[in-house]
Protein backbone atom coordinates (compact mmCIF):
# COMPACT_ATOMS: atom_id res chain seq x y z
CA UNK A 1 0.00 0.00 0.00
CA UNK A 2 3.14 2.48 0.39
CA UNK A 3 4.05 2.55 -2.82
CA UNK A 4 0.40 3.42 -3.92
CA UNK A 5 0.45 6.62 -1.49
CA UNK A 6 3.68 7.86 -2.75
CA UNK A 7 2.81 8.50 -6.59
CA UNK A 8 -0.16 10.94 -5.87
CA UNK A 9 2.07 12.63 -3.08
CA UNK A 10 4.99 12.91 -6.15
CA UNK A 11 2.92 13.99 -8.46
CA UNK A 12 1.28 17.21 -5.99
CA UNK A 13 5.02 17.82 -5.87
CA UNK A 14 5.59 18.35 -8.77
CA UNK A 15 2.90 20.56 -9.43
CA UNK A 16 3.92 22.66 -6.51
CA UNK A 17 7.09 22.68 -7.71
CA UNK A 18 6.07 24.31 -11.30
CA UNK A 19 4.00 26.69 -9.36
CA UNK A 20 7.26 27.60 -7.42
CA UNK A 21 9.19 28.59 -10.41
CA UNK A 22 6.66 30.75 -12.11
CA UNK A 23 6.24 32.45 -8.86
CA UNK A 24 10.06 33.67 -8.99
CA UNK A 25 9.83 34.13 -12.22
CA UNK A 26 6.88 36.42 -11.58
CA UNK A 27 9.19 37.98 -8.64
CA UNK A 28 12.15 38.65 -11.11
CA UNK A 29 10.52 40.39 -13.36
CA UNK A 30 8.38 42.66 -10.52
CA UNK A 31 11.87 43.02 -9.37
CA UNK A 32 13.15 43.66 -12.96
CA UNK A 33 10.38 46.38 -13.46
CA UNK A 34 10.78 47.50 -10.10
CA UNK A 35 14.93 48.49 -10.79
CA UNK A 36 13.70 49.77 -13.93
CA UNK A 37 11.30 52.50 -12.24
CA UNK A 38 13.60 53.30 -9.20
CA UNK A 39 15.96 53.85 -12.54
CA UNK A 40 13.79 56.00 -13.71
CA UNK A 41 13.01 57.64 -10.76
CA UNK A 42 16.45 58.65 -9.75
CA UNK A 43 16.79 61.45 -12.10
CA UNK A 44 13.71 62.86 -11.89
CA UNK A 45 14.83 63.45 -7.93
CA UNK A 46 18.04 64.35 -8.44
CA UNK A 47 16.42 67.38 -10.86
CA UNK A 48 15.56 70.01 -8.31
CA UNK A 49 19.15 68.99 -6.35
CA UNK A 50 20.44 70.58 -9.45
CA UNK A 51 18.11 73.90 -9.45
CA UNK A 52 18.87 74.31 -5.81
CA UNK A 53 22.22 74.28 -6.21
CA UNK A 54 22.11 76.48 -9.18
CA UNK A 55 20.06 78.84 -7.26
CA UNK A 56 22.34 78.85 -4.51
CA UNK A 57 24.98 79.99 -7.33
CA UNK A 58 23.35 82.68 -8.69
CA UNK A 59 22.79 84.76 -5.88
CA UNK A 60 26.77 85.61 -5.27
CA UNK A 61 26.52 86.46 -8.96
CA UNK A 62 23.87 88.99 -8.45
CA UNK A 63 25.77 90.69 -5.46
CA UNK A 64 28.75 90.81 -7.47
CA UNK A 65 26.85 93.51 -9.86
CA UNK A 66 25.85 96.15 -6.74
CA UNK A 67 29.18 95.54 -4.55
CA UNK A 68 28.46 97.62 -1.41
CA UNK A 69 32.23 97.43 -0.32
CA UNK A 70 33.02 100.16 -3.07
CA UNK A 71 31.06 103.03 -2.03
CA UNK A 72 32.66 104.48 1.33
CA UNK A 73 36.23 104.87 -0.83
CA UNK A 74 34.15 107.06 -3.29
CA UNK A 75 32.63 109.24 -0.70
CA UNK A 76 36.15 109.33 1.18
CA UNK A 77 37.87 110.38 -1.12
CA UNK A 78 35.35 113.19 -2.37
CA UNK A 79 34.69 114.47 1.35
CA UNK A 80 38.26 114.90 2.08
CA UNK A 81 40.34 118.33 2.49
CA UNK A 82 42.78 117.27 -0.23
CA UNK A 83 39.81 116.58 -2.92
CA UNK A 84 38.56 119.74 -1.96
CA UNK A 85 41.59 121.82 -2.70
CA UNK A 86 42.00 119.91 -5.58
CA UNK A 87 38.99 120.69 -7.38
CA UNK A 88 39.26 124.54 -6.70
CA UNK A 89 43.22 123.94 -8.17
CA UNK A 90 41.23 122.56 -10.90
CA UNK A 91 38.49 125.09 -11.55
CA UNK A 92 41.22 128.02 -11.93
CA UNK A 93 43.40 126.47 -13.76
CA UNK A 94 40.41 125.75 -16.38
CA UNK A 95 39.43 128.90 -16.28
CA UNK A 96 42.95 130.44 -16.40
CA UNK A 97 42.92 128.28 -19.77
CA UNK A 98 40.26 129.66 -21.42
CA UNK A 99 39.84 133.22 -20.22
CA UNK A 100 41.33 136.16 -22.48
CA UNK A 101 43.55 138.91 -20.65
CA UNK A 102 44.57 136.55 -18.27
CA UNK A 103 46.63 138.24 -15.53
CA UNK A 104 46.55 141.53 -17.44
CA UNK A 105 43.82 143.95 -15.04
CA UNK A 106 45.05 145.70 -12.52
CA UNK A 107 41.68 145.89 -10.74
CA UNK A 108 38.28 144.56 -10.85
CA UNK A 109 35.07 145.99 -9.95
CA UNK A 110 31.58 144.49 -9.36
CA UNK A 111 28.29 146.06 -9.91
CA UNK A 112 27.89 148.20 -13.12
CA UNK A 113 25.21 150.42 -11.59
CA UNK A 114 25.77 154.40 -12.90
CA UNK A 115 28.38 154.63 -9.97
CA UNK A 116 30.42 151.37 -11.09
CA UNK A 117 30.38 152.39 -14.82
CA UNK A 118 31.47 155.80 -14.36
CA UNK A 119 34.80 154.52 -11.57
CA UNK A 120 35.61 151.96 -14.33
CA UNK A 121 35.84 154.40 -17.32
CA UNK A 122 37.74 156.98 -14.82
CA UNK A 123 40.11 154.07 -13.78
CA UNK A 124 40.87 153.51 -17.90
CA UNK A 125 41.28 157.25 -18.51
CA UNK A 126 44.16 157.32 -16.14
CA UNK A 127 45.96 154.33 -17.70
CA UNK A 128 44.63 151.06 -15.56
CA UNK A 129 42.87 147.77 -17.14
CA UNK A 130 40.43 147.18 -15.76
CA UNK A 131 38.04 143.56 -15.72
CA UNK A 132 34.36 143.59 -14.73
CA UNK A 133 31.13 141.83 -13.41
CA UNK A 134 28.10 142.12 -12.68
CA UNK A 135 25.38 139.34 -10.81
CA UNK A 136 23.14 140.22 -14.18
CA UNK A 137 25.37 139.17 -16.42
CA UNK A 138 23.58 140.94 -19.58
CA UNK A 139 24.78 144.01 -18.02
CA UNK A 140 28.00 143.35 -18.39
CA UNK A 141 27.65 142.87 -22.69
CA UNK A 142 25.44 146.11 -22.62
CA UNK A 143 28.35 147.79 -20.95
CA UNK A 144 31.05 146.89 -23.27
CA UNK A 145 28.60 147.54 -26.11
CA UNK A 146 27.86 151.26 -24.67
CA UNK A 147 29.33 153.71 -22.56
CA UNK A 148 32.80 150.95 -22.79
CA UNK A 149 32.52 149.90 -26.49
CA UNK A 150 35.87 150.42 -28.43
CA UNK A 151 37.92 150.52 -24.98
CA UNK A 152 40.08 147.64 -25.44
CA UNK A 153 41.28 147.78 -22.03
CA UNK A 154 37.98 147.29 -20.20
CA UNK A 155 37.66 143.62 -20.01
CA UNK A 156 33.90 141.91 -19.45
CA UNK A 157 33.77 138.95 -17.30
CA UNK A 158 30.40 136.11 -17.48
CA UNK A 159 31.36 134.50 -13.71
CA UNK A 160 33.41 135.30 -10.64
CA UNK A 161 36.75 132.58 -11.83
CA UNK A 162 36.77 134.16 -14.97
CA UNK A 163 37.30 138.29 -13.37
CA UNK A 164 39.48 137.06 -11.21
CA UNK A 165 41.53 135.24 -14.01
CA UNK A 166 41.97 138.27 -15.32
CA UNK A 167 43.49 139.54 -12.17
CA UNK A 168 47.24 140.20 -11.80
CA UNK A 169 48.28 139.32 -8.36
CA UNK A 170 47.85 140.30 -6.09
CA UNK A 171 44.64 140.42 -6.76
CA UNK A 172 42.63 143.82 -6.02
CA UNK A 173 38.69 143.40 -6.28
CA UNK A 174 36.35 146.54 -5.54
CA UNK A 175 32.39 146.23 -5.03
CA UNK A 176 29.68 149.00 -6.00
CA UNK A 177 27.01 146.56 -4.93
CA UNK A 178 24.17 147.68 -2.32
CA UNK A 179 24.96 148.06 1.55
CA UNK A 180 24.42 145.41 3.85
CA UNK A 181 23.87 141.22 2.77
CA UNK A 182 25.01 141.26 -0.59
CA UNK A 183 28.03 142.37 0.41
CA UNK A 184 28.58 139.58 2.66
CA UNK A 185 27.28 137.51 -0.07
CA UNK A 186 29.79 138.58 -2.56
CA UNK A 187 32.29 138.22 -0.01
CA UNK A 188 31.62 134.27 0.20
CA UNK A 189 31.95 133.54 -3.32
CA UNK A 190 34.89 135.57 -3.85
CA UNK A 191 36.90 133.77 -0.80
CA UNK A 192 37.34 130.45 -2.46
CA UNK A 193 38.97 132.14 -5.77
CA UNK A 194 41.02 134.09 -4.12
CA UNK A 195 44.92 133.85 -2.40
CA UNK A 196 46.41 134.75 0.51
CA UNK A 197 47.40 138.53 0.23
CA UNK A 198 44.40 139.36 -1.96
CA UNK A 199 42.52 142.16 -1.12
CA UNK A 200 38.36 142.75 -1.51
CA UNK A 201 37.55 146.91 -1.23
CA UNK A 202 34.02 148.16 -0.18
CA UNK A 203 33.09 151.07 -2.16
CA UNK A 204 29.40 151.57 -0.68
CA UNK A 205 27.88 153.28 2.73
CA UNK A 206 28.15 150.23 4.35
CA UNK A 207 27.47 150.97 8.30
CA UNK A 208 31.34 150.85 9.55
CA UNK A 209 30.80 148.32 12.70
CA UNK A 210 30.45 146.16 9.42
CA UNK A 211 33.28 146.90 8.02
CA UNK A 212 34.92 146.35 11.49
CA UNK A 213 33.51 142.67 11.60
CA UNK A 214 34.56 142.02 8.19
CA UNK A 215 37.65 143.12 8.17
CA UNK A 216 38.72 140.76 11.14
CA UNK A 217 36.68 137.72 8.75
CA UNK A 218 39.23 138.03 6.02
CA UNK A 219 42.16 138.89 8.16
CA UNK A 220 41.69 135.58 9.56
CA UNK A 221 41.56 133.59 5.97
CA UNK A 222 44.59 135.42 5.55
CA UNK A 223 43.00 138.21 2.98
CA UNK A 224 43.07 141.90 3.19
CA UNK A 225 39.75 144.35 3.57
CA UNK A 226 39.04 147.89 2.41
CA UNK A 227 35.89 149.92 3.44
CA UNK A 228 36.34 153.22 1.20
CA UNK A 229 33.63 156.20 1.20
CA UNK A 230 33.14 157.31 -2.25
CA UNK A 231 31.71 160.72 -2.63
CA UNK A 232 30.87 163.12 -5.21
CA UNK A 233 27.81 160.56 -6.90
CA UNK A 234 27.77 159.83 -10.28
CA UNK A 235 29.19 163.08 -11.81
CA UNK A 236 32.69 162.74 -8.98
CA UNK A 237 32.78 159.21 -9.85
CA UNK A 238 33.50 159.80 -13.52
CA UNK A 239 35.67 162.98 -12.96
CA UNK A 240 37.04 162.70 -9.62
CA UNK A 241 35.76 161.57 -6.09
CA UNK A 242 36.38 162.35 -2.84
CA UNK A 243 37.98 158.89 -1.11
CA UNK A 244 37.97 158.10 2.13
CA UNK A 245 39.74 154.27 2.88
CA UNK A 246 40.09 152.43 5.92
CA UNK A 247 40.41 148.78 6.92
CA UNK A 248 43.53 146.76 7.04
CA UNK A 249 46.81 148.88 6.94
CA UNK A 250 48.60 146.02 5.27
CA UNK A 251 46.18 146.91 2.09
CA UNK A 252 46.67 150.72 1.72
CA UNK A 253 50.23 150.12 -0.08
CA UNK A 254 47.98 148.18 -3.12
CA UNK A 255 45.89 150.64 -3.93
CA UNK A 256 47.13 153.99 -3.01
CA UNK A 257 48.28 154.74 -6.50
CA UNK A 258 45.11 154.03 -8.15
CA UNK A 259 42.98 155.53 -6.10
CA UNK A 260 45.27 159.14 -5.70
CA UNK A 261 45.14 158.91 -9.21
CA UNK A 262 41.46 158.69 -9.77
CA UNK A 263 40.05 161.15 -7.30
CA UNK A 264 39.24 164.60 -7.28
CA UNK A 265 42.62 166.58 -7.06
CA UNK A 266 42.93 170.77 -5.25
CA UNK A 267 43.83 173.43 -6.66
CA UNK A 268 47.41 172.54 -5.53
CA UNK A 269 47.12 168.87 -7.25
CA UNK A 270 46.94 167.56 -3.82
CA UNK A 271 44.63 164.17 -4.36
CA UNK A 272 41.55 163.89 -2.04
CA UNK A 273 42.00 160.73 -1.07
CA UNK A 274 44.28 159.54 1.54
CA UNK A 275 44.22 156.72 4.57
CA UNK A 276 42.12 157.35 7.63
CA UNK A 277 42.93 154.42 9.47
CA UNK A 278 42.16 150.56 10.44
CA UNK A 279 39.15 148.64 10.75
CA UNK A 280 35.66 151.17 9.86
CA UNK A 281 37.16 154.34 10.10
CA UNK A 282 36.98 155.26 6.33
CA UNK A 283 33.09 154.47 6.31
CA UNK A 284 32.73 155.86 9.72
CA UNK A 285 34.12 159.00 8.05
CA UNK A 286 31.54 158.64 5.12
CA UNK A 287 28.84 158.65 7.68
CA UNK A 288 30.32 161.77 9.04
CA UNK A 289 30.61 163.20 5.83
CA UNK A 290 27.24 161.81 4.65
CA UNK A 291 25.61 163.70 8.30
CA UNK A 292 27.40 167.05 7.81
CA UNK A 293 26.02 166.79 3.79
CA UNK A 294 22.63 166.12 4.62
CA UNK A 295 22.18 168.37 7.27
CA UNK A 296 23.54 171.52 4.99
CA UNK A 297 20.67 170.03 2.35
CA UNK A 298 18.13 170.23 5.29
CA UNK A 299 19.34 173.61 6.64
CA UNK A 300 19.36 174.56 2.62
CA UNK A 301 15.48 173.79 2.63
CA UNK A 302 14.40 175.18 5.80
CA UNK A 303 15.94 178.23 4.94
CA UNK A 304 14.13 178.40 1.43
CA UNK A 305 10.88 177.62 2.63
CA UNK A 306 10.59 180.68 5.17
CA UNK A 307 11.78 182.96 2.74
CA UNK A 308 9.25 181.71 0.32
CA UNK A 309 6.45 180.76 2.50
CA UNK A 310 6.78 182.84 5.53
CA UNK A 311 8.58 186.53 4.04
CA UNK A 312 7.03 185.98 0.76
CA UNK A 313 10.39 186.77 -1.20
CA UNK A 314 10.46 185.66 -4.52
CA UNK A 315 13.48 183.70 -6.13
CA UNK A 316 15.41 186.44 -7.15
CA UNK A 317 14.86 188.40 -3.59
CA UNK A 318 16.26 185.61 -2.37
């Protein structure tokens, strides 16, 4: 009977057995598929490794193109004392290059006004070139065109560098302008043009405790300062003034011989002009002057209005 049970049992075997084999079979190629996909797969995962990297690339790149190391040299360097001195080096010596009469005047004067125009053409009638400005620069052209035109020694100047260009040195600058702050103001922009041993003259009523202040100012920046009464208006301006300069002592020497030579002269040729001493005293004298003046007008009318009004006398009474 043994042998009997054994065949069915041998023949279940084998039929396990061929069910065995296609199951591996059906594992090796799952597994086969399986390698395929994760083959697959791998790229597709190592694809944003790749833009993450490359992202993390491209930002040095972008703050390559705005550095933010380089700007404090720039502003160093422009801030600095030495920059500064050399772009005023650099602003005369450009306009040293293209101004004409360079170094040929012997004085300037700002503010062509009636007053200015007539000093200036008195100035060239005794022999002295002389450059000129005025803060509306038209007026300058319409000078030279009219009560200047075919005086080749009267020189017309479009900006501040280019007058004093035309300066010889030391440099001698006179302002007609009105009393008070633009005075100061031409002061300030004529500093930084200017050298040590220059000198800036006042030729308007300026109130003398100004002239005081201002006088110390430029002493200090190493310049020299004039306040000088003028008188005479227009008509002593074009044939002779009466001068009256004070300020620093140090500047008298630079202008004595112009100014002696264009002011009214006595009978003895004796010039009315000479030094009445430091700081304001030359348009503290004005003032005097201007008070004595004014009062002889007033006394003048007071006088003429009781003859008239009060006595009745007619013109030629009086």
């Amino acid at each position: 009977m043994a042998p009997k049970r054994n065949k069915p049992r041998g023949r279940k075997k084998t039929g396990s057995n061929a069910k065995g084999k296609a199951r591996t079979a059906a594992k090796k190629k799952a597994a086969k598929r399986s390698k395929k996909k994760s083959a697959n797969k791998k790229p597709a995962k190592k694809r944003p490794t790749v833009k993450k990297k490359a992202a993390k690339k491209k930002r040095p790149a972008a703050k390559k193109k705005a550095p933010l190391k380089k700007a404090p040299p720039k502003k160093k360097a422009g801030s600095g004392k030495k920059a500064l001195k050399k772009t005023k080096k650099a602003t005369k010596t450009k306009s040293r290059i293209k101004v004409a009469h360079a170094g040929e005047a012997d004085i300037a004067l700002i503010g062509l006004a009636v007053m200015g125009q007539n000093l200036v053409l008195n100035m060239n009638d005794k022999g002295y070139k002389v450059a000129v400005f005025n803060r509306t620069v038209s007026k300058v052209d319409d000078f030279l065109t009219g009560a200047a035109r075919g005086l080749d020694t009267i020189f017309g100047a479009h900006s501040l560098e280019e007058m004093v260009a035309m300066l010889k040195k030391p440099r001698k600058v006179m302002l007609l302008v009105k009393a008070g702050a633009a005075v100061d103001a031409f002061i300030d922009m004529l500093i930084p043009h200017l050298d040590k041993g220059d000198l800036i003259i006042d030729g308007g009523n300026s109130h003398f405790p100004d002239t005081i202040r201002r006088t110390h100012y430029l002493a200090e920046k190493g310049l020299l300062y004039i306040g000088t009464g003028v008188s005479g208006g227009e008509e002593g301006a074009r044939q002779g003034p009466s001068m009256m300069p004070g300020g620093n002592p140090k500047a008298w020497p630079l202008v004595k011989e112009i100014f002696q030579a264009i002011c009214a002269q006595t009978p003895e040729g004796e010039p009315c002009c000479d030094w009445v001493g430091e700081n304001g005293a030359g348009h503290y004298v004005k003032m005097t002057h201007n008070g004595i003046e004014y009062g002889d007008m007033q006394l003048i009318c007071e006088a003429y209005q009781l003859m008239k009004e009060g006595l009745g006398m007619s013109n030629q009474e009086m």
